[in-house]
Protein backbone atom coordinates (compact mmCIF):
# COMPACT_ATOMS: atom_id res chain seq x y z
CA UNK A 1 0.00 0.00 0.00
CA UNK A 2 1.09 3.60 -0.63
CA UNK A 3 1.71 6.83 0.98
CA UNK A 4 -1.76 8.08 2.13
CA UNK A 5 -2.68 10.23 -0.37
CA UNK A 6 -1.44 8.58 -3.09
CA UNK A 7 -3.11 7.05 -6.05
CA UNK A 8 -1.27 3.81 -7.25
CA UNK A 9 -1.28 2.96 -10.76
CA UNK A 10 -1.65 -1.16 -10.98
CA UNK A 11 -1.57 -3.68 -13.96
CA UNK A 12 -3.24 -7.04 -13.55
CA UNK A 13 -4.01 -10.18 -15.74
CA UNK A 14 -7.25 -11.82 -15.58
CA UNK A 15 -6.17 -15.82 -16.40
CA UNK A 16 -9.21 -17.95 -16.91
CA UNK A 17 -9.08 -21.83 -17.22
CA UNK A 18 -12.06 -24.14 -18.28
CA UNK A 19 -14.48 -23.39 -21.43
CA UNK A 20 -17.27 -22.27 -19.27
CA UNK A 21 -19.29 -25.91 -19.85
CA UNK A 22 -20.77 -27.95 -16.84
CA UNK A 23 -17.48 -29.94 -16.85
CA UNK A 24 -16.41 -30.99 -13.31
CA UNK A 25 -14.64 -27.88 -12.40
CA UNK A 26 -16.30 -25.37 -14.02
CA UNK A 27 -14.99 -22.29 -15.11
CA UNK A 28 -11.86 -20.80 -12.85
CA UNK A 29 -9.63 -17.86 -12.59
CA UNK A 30 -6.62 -17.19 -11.09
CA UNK A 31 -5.92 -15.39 -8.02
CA UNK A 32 -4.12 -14.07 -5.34
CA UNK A 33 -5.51 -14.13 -1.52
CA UNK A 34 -5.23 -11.77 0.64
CA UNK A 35 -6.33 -10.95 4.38
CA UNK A 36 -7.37 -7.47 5.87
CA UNK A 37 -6.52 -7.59 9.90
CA UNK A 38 -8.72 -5.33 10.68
CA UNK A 39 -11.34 -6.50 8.95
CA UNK A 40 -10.74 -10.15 9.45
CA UNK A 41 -11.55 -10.83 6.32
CA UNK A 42 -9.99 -13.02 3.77
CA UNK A 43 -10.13 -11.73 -0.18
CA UNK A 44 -8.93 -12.38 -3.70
CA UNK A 45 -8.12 -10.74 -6.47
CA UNK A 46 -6.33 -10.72 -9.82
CA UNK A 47 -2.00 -11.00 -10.00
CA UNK A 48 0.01 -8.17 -10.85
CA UNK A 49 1.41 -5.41 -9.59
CA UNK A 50 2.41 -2.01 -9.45
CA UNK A 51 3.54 0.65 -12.94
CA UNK A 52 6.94 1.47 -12.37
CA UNK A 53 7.69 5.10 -14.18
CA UNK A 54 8.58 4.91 -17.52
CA UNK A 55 7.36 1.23 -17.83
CA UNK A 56 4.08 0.58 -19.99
CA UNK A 57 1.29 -1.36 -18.23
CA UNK A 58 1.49 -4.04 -20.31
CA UNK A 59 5.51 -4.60 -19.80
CA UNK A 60 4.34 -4.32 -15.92
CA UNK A 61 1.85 -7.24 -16.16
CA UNK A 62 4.67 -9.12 -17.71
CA UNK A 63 7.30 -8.13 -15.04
CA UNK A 64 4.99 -8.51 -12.21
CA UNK A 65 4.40 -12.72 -13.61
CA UNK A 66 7.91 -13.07 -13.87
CA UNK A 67 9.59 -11.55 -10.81
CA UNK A 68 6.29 -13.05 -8.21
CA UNK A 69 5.87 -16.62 -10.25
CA UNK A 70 8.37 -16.76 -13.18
CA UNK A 71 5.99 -16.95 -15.60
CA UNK A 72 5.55 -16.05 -18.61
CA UNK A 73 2.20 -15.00 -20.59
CA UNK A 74 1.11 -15.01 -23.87
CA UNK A 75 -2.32 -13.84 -25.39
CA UNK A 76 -2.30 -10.90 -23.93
CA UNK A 77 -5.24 -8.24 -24.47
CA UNK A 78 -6.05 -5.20 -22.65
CA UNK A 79 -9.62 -5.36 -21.34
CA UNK A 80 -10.09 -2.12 -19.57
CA UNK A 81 -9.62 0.33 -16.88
CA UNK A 82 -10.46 0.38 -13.22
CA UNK A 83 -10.58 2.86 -10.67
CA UNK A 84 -10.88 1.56 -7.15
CA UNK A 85 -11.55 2.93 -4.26
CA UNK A 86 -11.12 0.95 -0.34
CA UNK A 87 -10.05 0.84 2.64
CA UNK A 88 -7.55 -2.25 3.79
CA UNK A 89 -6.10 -2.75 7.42
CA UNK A 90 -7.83 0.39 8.29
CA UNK A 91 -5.98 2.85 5.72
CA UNK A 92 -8.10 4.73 2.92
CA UNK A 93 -6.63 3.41 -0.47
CA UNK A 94 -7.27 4.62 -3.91
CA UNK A 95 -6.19 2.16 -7.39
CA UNK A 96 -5.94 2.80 -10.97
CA UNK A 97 -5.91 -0.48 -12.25
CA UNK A 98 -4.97 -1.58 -16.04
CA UNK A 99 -6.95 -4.93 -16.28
CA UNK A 100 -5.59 -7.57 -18.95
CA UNK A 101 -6.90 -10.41 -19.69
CA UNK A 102 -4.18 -13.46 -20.83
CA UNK A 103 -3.20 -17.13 -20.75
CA UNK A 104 -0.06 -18.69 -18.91
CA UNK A 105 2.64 -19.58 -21.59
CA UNK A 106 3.18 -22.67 -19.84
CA UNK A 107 0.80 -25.44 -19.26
CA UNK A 108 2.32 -26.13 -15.91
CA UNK A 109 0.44 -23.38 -14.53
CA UNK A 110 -3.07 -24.69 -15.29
CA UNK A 111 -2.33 -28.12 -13.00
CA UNK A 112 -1.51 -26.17 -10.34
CA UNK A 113 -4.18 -25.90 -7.40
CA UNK A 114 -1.97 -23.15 -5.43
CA UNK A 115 1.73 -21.63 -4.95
CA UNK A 116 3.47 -19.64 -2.24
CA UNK A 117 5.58 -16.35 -3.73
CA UNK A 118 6.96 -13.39 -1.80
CA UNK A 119 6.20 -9.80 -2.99
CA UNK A 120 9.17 -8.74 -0.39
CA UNK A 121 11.23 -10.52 2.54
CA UNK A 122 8.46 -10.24 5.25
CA UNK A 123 5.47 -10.56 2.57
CA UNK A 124 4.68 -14.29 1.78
CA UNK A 125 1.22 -14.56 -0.62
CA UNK A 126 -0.68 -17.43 -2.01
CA UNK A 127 -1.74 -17.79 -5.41
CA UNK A 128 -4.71 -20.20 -6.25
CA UNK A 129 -7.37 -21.63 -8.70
CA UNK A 130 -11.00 -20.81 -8.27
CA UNK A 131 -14.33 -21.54 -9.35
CA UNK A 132 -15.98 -18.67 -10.78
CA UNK A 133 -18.88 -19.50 -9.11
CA UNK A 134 -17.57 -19.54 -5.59
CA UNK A 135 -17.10 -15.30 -6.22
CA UNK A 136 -20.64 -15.20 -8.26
CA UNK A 137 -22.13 -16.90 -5.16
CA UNK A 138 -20.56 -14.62 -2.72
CA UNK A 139 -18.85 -17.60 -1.00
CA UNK A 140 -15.39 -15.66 -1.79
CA UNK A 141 -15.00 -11.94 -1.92
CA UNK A 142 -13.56 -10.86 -5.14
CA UNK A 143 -11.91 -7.38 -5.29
CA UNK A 144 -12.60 -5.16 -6.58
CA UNK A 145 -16.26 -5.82 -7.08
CA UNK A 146 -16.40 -4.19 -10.56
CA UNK A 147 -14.26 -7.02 -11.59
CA UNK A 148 -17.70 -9.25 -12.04
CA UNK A 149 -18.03 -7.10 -15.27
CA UNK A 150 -15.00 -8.73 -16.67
CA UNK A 151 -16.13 -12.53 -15.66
């Protein structure tokens, strides 16, 4: 999270895996979870990460897959443009968000069920497969909630 007062300027890639049918899965994205203290409240949302300055989004999605879960994508197409506004662990926050939408270059990634990466020393995350439905149900919270527009 930045300063307060800042607006942060974030790429993310919407990965889907399934073709939507009433196969045994279902339809699934992949996402990162994260947990709000204060809220006690687990959530998901989207990988990616910050725009560095001077860096496009779309060279940012790519970075972000690389440095968090060396991977690479392919496929990718810009989808559209977010602006989110929350609060998380009991700070106002305010998002720009550059949503792609893209497949893993590897198939590797799609038998995954979850992996462990570090954004920094002290900040482990998880990164998981899930049912569409489970966020369409309200089972999982989905963030940001504008996101459904994209599914």
């Amino acid at each position: 999270m930045n300063k307060s007062g800042e607006i942060r300027v974030l790429s993310l890639g919407l990965i889907r895996d399934g073709d939507g049918s009433a196969n045994a899965k279902g339809e699934r994205i992949f996402v990162s979870e994260g947990y709000d203290p204060v809220k006690q409240e687990t959530f998901y949302r989207a990988l990616g990460g910050g725009v560095e300055f001077g860096e496009t989004s779309r060279l940012a999605l790519e970075r972000e897959f690389q440095e968090e879960i060396q991977a690479d994508l392919t496929n990718i197409r810009y989808l559209g443009c977010i602006e989110n506004l929350f609060t998380f662990n009991g700070r106002q926050g305010h998002e720009i968000i550059q949503l792609y939408q893209c497949d893993f270059a590897e198939p590797k990634f799609y038998q995954l069920e979850s992996l462990v990466f570090s954004e920094s020393e002290t900040h482990k995350h998880r990164a998981l497969w899930i049912e569409i439905s489970r966020f369409k149900s309200r089972e999982l919270r989905l963030v940001p909630e504008v996101f459904f527009e994209y599914l």
